[in-house]
C-alpha atoms as a PDB file:
ATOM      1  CA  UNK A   1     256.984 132.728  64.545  1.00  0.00           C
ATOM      2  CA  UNK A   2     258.879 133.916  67.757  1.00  0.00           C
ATOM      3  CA  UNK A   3     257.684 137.381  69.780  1.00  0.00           C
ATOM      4  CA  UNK A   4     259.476 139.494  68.402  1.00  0.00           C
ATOM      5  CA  UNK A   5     258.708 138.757  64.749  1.00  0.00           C
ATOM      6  CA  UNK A   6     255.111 138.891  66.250  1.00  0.00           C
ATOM      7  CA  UNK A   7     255.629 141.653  67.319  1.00  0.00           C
ATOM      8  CA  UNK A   8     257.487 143.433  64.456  1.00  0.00           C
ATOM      9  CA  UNK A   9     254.303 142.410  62.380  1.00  0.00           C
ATOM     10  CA  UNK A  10     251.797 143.575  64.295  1.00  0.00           C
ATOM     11  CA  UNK A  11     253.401 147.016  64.756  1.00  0.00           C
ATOM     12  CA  UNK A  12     253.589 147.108  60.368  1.00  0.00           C
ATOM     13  CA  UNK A  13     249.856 146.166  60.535  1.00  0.00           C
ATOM     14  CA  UNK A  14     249.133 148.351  62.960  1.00  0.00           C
ATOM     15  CA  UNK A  15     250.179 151.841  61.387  1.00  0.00           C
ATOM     16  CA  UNK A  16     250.584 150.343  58.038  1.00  0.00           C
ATOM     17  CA  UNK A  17     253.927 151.510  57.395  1.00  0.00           C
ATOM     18  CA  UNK A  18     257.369 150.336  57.812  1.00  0.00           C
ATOM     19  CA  UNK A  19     259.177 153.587  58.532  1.00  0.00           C
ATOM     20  CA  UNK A  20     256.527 154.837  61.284  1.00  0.00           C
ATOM     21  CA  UNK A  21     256.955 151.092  62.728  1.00  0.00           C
ATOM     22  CA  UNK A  22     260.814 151.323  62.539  1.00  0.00           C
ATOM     23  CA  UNK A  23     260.323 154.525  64.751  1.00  0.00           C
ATOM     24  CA  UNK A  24     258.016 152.984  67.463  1.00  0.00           C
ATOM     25  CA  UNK A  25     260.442 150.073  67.554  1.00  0.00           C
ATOM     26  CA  UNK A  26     263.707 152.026  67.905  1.00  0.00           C
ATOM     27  CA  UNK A  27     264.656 149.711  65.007  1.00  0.00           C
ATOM     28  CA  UNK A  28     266.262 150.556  61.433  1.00  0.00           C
ATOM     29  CA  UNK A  29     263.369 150.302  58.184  1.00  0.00           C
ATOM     30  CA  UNK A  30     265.420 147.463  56.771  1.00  0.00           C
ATOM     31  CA  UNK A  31     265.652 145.856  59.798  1.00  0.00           C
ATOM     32  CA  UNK A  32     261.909 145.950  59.655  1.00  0.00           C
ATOM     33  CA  UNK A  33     261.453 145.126  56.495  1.00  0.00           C
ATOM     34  CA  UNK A  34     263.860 141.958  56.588  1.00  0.00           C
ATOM     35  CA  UNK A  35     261.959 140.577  59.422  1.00  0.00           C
ATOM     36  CA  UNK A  36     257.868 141.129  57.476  1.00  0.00           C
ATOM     37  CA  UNK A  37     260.393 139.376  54.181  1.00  0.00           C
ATOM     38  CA  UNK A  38     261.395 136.481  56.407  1.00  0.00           C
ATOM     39  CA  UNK A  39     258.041 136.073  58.034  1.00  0.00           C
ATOM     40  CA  UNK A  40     256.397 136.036  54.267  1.00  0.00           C
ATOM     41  CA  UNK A  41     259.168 133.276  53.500  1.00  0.00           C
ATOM     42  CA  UNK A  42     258.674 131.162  56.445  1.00  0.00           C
ATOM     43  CA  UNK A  43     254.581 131.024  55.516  1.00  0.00           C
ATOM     44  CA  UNK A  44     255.543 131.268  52.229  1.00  0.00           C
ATOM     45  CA  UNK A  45     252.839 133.641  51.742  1.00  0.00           C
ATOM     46  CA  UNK A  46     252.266 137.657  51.155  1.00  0.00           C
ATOM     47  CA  UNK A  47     251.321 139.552  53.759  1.00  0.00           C
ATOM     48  CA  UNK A  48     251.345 143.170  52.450  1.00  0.00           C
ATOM     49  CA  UNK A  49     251.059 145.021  49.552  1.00  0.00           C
ATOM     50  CA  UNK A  50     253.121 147.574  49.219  1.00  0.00           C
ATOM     51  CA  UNK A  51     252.119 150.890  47.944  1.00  0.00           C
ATOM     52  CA  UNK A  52     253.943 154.555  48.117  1.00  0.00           C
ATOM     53  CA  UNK A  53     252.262 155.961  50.691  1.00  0.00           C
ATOM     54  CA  UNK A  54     252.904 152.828  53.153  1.00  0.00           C
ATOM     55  CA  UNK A  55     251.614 148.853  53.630  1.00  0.00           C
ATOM     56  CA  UNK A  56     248.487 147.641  52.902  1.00  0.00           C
ATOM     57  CA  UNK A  57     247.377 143.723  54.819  1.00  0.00           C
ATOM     58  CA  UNK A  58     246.744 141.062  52.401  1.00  0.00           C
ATOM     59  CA  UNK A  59     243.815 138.705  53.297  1.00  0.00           C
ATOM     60  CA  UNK A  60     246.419 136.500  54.751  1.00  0.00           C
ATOM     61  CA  UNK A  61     247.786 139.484  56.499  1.00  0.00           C
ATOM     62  CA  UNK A  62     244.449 140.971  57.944  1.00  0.00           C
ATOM     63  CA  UNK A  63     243.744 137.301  59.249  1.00  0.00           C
ATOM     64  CA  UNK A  64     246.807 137.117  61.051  1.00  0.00           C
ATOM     65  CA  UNK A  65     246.457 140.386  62.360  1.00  0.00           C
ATOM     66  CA  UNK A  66     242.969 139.710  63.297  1.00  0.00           C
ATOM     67  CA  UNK A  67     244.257 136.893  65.729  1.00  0.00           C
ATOM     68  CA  UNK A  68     246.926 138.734  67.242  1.00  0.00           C
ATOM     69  CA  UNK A  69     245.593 142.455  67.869  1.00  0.00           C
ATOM     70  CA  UNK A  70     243.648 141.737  71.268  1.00  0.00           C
ATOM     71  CA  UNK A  71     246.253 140.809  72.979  1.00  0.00           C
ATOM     72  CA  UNK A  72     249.245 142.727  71.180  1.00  0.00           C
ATOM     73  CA  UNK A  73     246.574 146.096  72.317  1.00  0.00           C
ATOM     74  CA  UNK A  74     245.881 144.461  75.717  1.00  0.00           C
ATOM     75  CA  UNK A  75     249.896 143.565  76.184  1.00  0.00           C
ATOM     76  CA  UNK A  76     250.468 147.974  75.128  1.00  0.00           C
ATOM     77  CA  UNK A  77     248.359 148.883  78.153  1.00  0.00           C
ATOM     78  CA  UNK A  78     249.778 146.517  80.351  1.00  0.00           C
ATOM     79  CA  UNK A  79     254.059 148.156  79.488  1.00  0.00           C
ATOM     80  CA  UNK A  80     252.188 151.340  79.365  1.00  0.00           C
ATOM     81  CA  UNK A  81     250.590 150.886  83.044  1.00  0.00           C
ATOM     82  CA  UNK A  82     254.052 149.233  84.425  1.00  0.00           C
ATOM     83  CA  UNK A  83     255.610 152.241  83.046  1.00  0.00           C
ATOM     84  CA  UNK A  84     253.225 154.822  84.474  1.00  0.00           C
ATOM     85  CA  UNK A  85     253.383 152.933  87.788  1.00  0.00           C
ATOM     86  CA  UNK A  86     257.023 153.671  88.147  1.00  0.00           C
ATOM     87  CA  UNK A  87     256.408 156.985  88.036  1.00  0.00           C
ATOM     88  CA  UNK A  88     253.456 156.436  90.254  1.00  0.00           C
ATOM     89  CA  UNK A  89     250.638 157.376  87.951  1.00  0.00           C
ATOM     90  CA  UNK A  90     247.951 155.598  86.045  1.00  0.00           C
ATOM     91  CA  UNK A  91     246.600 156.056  83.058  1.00  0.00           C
ATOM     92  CA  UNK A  92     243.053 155.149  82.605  1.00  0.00           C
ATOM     93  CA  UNK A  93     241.178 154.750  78.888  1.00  0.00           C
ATOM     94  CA  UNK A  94     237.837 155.856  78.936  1.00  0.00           C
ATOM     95  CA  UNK A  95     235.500 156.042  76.037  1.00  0.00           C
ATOM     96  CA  UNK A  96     232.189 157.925  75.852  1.00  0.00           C
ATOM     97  CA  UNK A  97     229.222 159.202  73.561  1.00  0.00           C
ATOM     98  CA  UNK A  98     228.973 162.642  72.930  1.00  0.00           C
ATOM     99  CA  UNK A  99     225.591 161.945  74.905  1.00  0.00           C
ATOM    100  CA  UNK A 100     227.604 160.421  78.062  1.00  0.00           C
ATOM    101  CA  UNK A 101     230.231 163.001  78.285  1.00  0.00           C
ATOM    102  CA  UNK A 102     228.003 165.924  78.563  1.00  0.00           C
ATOM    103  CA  UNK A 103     224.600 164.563  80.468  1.00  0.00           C
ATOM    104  CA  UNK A 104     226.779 162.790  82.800  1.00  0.00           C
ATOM    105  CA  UNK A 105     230.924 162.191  82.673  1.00  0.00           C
ATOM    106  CA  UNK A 106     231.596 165.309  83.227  1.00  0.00           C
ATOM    107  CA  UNK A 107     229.898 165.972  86.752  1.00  0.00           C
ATOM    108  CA  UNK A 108     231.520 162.910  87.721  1.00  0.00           C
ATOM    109  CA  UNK A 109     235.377 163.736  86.331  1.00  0.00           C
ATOM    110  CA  UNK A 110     236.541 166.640  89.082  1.00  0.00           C
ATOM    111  CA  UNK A 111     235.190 164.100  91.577  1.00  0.00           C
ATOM    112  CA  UNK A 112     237.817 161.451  90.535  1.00  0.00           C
ATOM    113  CA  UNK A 113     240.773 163.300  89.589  1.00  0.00           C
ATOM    114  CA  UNK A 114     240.043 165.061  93.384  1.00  0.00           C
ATOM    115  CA  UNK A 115     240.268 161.936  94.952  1.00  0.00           C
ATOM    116  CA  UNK A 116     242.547 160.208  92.700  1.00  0.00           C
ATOM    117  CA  UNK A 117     245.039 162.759  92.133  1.00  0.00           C
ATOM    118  CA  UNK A 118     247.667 161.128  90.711  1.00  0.00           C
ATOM    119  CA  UNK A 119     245.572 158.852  88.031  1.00  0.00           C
ATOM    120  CA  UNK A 120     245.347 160.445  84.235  1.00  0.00           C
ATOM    121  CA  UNK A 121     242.112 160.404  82.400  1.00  0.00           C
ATOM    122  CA  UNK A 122     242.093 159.555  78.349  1.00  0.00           C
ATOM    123  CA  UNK A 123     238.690 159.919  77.313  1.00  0.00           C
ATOM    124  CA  UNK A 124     237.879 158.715  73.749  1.00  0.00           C
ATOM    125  CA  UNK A 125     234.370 160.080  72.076  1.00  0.00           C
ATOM    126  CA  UNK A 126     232.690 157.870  69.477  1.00  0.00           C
ATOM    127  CA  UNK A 127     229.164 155.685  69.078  1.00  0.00           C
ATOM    128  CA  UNK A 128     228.249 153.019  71.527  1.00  0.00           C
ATOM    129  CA  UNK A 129     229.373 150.643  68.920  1.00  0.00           C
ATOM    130  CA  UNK A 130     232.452 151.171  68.360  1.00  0.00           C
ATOM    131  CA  UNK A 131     233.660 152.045  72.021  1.00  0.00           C
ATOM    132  CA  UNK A 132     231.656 148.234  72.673  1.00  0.00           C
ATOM    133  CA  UNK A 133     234.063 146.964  70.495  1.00  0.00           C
ATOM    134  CA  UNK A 134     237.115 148.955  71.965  1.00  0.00           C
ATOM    135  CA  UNK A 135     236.011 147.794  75.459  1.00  0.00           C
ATOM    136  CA  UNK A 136     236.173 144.392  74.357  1.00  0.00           C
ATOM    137  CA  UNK A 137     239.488 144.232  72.392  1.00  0.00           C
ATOM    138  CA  UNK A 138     241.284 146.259  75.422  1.00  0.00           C
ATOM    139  CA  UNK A 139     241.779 149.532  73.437  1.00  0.00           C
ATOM    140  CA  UNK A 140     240.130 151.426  76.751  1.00  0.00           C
ATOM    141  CA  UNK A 141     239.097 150.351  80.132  1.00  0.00           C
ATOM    142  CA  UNK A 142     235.735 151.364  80.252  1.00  0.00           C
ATOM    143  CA  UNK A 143     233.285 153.091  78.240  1.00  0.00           C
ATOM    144  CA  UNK A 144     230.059 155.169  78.636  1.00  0.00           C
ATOM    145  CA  UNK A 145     227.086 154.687  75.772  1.00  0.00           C
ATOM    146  CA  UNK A 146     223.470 155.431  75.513  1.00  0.00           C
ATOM    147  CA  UNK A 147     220.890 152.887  74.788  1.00  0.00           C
ATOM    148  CA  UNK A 148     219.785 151.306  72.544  1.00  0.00           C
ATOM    149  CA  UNK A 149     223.120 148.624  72.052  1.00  0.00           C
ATOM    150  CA  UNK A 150     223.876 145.270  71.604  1.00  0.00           C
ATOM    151  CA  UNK A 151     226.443 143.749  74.026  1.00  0.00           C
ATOM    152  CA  UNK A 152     228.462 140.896  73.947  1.00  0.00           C
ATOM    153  CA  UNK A 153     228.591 138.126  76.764  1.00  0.00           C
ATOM    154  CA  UNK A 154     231.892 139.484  77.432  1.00  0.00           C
ATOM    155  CA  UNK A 155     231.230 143.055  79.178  1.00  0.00           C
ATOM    156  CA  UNK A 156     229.813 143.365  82.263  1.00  0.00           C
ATOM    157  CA  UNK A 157     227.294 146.610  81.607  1.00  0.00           C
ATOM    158  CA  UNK A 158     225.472 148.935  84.964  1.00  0.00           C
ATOM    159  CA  UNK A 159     223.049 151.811  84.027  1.00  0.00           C
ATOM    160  CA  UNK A 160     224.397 154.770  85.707  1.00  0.00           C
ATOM    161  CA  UNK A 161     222.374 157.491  84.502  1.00  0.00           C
ATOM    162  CA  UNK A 162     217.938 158.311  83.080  1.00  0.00           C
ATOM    163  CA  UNK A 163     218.435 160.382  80.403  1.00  0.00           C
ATOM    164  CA  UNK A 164     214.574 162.047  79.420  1.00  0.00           C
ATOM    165  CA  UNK A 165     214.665 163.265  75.852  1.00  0.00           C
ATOM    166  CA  UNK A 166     212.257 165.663  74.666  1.00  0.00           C
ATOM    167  CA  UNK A 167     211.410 168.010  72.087  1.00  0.00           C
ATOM    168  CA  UNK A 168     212.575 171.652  71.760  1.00  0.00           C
ATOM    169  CA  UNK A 169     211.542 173.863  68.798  1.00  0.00           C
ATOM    170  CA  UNK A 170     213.026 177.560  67.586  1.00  0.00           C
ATOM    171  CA  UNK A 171     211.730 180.047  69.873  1.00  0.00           C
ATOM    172  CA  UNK A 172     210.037 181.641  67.003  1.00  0.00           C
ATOM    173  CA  UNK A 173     207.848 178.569  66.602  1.00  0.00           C
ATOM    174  CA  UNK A 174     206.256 179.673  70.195  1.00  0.00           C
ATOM    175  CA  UNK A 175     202.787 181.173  68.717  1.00  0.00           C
ATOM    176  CA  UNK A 176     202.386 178.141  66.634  1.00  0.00           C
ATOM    177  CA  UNK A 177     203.040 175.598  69.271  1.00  0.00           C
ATOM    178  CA  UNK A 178     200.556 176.306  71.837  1.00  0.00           C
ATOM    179  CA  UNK A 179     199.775 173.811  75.262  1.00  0.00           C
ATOM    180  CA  UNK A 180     199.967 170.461  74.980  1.00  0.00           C
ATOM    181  CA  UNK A 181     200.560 168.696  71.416  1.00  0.00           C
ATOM    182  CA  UNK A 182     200.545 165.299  70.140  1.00  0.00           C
ATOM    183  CA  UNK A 183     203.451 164.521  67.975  1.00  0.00           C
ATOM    184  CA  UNK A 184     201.052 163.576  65.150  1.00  0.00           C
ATOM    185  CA  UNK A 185     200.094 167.316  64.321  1.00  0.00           C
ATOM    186  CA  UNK A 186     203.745 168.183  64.023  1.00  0.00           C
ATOM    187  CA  UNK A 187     204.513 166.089  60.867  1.00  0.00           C
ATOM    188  CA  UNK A 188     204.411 169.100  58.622  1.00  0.00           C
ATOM    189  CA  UNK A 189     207.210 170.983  60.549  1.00  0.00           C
ATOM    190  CA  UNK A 190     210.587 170.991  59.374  1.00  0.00           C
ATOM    191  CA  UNK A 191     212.382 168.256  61.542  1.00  0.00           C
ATOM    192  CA  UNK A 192     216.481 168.209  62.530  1.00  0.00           C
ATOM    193  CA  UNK A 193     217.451 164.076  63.102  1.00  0.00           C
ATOM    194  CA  UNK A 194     220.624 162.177  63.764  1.00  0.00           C
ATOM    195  CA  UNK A 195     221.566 160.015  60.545  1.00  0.00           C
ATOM    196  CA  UNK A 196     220.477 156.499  60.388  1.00  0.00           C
ATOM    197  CA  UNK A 197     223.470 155.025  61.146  1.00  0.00           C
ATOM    198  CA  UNK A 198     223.301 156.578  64.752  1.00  0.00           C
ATOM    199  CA  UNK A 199     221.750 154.793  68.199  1.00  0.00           C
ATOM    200  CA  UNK A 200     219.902 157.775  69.334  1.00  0.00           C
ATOM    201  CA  UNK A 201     218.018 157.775  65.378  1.00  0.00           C
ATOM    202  CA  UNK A 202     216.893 154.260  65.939  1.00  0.00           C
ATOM    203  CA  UNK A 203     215.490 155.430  69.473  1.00  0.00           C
ATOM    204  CA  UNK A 204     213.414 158.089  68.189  1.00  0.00           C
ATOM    205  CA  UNK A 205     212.182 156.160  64.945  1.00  0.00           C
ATOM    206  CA  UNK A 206     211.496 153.454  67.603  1.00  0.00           C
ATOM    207  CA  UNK A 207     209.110 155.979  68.904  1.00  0.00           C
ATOM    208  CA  UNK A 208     207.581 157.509  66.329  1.00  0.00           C
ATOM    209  CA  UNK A 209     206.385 154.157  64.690  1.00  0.00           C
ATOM    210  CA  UNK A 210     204.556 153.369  67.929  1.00  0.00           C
ATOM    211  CA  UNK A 211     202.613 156.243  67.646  1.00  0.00           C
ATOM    212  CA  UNK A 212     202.064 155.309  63.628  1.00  0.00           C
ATOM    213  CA  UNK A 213     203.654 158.683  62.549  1.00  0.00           C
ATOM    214  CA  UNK A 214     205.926 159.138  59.470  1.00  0.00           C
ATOM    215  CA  UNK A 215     208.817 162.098  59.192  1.00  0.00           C
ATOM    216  CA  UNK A 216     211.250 162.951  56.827  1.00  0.00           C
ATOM    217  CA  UNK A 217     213.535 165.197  58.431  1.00  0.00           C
ATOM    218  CA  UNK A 218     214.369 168.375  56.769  1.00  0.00           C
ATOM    219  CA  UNK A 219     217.944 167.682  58.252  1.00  0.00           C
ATOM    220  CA  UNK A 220     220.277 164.588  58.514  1.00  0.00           C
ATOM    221  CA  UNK A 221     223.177 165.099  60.422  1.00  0.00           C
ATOM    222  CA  UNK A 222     226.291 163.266  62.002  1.00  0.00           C
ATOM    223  CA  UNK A 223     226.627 164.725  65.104  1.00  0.00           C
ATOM    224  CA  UNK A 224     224.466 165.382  67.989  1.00  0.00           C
ATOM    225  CA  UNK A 225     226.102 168.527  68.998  1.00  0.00           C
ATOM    226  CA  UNK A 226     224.943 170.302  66.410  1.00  0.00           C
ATOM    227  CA  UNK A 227     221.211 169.629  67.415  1.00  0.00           C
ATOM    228  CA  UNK A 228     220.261 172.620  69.334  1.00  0.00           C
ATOM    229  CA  UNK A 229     222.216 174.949  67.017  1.00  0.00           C
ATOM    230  CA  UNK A 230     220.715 173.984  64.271  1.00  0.00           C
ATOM    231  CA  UNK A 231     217.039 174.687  66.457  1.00  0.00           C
ATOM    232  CA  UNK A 232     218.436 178.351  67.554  1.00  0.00           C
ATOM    233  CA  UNK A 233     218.659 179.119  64.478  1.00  0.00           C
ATOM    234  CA  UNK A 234     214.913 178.333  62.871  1.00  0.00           C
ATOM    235  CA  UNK A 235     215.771 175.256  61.358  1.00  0.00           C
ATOM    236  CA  UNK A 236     213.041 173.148  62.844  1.00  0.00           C
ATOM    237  CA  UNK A 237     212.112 170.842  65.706  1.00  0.00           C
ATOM    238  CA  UNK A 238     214.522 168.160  67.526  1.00  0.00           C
ATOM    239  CA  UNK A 239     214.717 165.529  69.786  1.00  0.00           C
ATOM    240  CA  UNK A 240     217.288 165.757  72.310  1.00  0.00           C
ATOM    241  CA  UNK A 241     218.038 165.172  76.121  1.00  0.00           C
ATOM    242  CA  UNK A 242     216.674 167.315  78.407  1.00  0.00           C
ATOM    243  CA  UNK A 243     219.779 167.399  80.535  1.00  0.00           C
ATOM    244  CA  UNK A 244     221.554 168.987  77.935  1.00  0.00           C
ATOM    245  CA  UNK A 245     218.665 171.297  76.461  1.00  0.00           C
ATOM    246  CA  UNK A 246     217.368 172.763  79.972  1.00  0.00           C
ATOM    247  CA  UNK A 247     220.491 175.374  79.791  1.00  0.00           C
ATOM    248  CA  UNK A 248     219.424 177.006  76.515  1.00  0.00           C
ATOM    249  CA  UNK A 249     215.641 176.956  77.120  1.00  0.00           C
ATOM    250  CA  UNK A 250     216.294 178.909  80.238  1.00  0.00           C
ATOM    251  CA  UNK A 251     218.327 181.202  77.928  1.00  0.00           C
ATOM    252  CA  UNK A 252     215.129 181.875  75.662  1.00  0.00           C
ATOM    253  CA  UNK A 253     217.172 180.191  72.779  1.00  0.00           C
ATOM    254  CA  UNK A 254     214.709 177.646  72.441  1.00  0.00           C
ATOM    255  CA  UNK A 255     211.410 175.437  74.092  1.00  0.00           C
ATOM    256  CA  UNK A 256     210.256 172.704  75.320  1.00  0.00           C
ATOM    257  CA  UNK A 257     207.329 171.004  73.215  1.00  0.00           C
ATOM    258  CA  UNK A 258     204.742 169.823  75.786  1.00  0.00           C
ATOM    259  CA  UNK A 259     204.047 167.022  73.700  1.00  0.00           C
ATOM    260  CA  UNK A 260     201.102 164.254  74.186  1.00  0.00           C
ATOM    261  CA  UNK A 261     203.066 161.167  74.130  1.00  0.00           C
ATOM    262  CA  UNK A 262     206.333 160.341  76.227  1.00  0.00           C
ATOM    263  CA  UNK A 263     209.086 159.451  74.983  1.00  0.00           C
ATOM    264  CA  UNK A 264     210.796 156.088  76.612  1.00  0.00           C
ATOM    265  CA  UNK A 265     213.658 156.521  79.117  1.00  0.00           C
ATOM    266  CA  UNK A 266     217.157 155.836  77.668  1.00  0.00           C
ATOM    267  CA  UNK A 267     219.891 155.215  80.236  1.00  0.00           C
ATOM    268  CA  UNK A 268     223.795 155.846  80.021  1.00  0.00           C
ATOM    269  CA  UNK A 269     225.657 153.004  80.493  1.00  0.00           C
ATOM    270  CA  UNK A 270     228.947 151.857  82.180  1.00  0.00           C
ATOM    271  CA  UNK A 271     230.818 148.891  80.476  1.00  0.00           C
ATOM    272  CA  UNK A 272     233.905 146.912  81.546  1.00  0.00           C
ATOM    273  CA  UNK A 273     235.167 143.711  80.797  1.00  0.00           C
ATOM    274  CA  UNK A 274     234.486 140.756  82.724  1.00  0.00           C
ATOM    275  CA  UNK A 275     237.200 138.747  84.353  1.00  0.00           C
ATOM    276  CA  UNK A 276     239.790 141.163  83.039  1.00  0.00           C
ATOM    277  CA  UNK A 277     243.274 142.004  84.727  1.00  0.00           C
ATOM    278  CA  UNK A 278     242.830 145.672  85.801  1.00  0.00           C
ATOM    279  CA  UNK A 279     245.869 147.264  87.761  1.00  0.00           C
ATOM    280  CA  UNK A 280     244.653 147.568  91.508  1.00  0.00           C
ATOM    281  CA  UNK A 281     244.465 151.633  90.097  1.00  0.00           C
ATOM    282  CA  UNK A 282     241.968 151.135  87.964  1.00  0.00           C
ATOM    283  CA  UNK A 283     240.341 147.970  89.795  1.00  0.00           C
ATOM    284  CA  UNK A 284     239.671 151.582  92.963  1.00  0.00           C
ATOM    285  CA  UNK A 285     238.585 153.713  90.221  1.00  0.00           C
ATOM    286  CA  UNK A 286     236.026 151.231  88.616  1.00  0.00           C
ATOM    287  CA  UNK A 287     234.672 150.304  92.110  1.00  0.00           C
ATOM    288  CA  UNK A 288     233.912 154.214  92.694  1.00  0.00           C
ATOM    289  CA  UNK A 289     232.109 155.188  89.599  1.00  0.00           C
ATOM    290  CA  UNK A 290     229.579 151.899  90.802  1.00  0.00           C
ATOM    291  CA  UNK A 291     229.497 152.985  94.128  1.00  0.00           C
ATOM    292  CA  UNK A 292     229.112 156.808  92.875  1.00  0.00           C
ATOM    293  CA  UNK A 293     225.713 155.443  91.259  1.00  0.00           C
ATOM    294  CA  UNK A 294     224.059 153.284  93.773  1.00  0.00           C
END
């Protein structure tokens, strides 16, 4: 298969439709779909379904497709930093946890687009997982998660920042919750937790299992914005970071638990890829978020 059947394949795969990958290619559908028919013949395989709203990958397809995406996504970066450099500007992919942007990414963004003026930030927000994997595969430069994670051996990974979660509780709860506590005479309170699936969940289970305590939250949720709300307005106790609680407890919205036990440091990270070909752009960049931590 030459490059551009390649490429006329992975562009189908990617948005899963001939007529939106006809558009990104400058290219007529039939055009497109003569090329995917030729590839099919010369494999003699299928490598899409085809369905009214668009493509769908075979297994055949979704194996191929597999094998080619890293470098088809890391290739896209690559035209789309050439092109940005001839109009002398960068682009620069950054991903981050909710947790990231707002304990720490944001003091730290008006410092780099002051001194790097002409570089544009894309910031990307999802779970330490998945911007892991986008690291990895080249979809962004960097990325900022919270502990807990697993990382492969191919990212090179700095803490950057302590984060110090603690508890807040409705303000209301304020005659109740009197001087220091241990966690263990809370248990009956109506709780407010991240879902399972979600690293900062497995942090705080982490910790209440040390100290041989059991909750079931009265609330399960999907998004860790929508912890202190859900505290201002009486619906139980959370865990959060205290970088981004401190503003409403000092606007009597909520308070700080002065609980017993401590809960364990977690640390924003900062992930790159080892050994990979950053533009000399990004390569400054990179070098002055480190040297903005030491």
């Amino acid at each position: 298969m030459n490059y551009t059947y390649m490429k006329v394949f992975y562009t189908v795969a990617k948005h899963q439709n001939i007529s939106m990958a006809a558009k990104e290619l400058d290219v007529t559908q039939p055009a497109v779909s003569r090329i995917i028919s030729n590839i099919e013949k010369e494999y003699n395989t299928t490598l899409f379904f085809r369905s009214k709203n668009g493509v769908i990958l075979t297994r055949e397809g979704n194996r191929l497709y597999e094998s080619i995406k890293t470098p088809f996504k890391q290739l896209e970066k690559v035209e789309a930093d050439i092109s940005a450099d001839a109009l002398k500007e960068t682009t620069i992919h950054i991903g981050a946890t909710a947790t990231s942007l707002e304990c720490f990414l944001f003091k730290i963004l008006e410092e780099l687009k002051n001194k790097y003026s002409h570089i544009k930030v894309r910031i990307y927000t999802d779970s330490s997982s998945n911007l892991l994997h986008k690291v990895e595969d080249g979809t962004i430069d960097f990325a900022f998660i919270t502990t807990p994670y697993k990382v492969s051996e191919e990212l090179e990974i700095k803490d950057v920042f302590k984060i110090h979660n603690i508890l807040v509780a409705p303000i209301s709860y304020k005659s109740k919750i009197n001087g220091p506590i241990s966690i263990k005479k809370l248990v009956n309170y109506p709780f407010i937790f991240l879902n399972k699936e979600m690293q900062f969940r497995e942090h705080v289970d982490s910790f209440l299992n040390k100290q041989g305590v059991k909750i079931k939250p009265e609330y399960e949720i999907d998004s860790s914005s929508m912890l202190i709300p859900l505290v201002e307005n009486d619906c139980g106790l959370t865990f959060v970071p205290e970088e981004i609680a401190e503003q409403h407890i000092s606007k009597g919205t909520c308070f700080k638990v002065n609980l017993l036990e401590e809960m364990p440091i977690r640390h924003i990270s900062f992930v790159s890829r080892k050994n990979s070909f950053y533009s000399k752009q990004i390569r400054e960049v990179k070098k002055a978020i480190l040297e903005s931590v030491k």
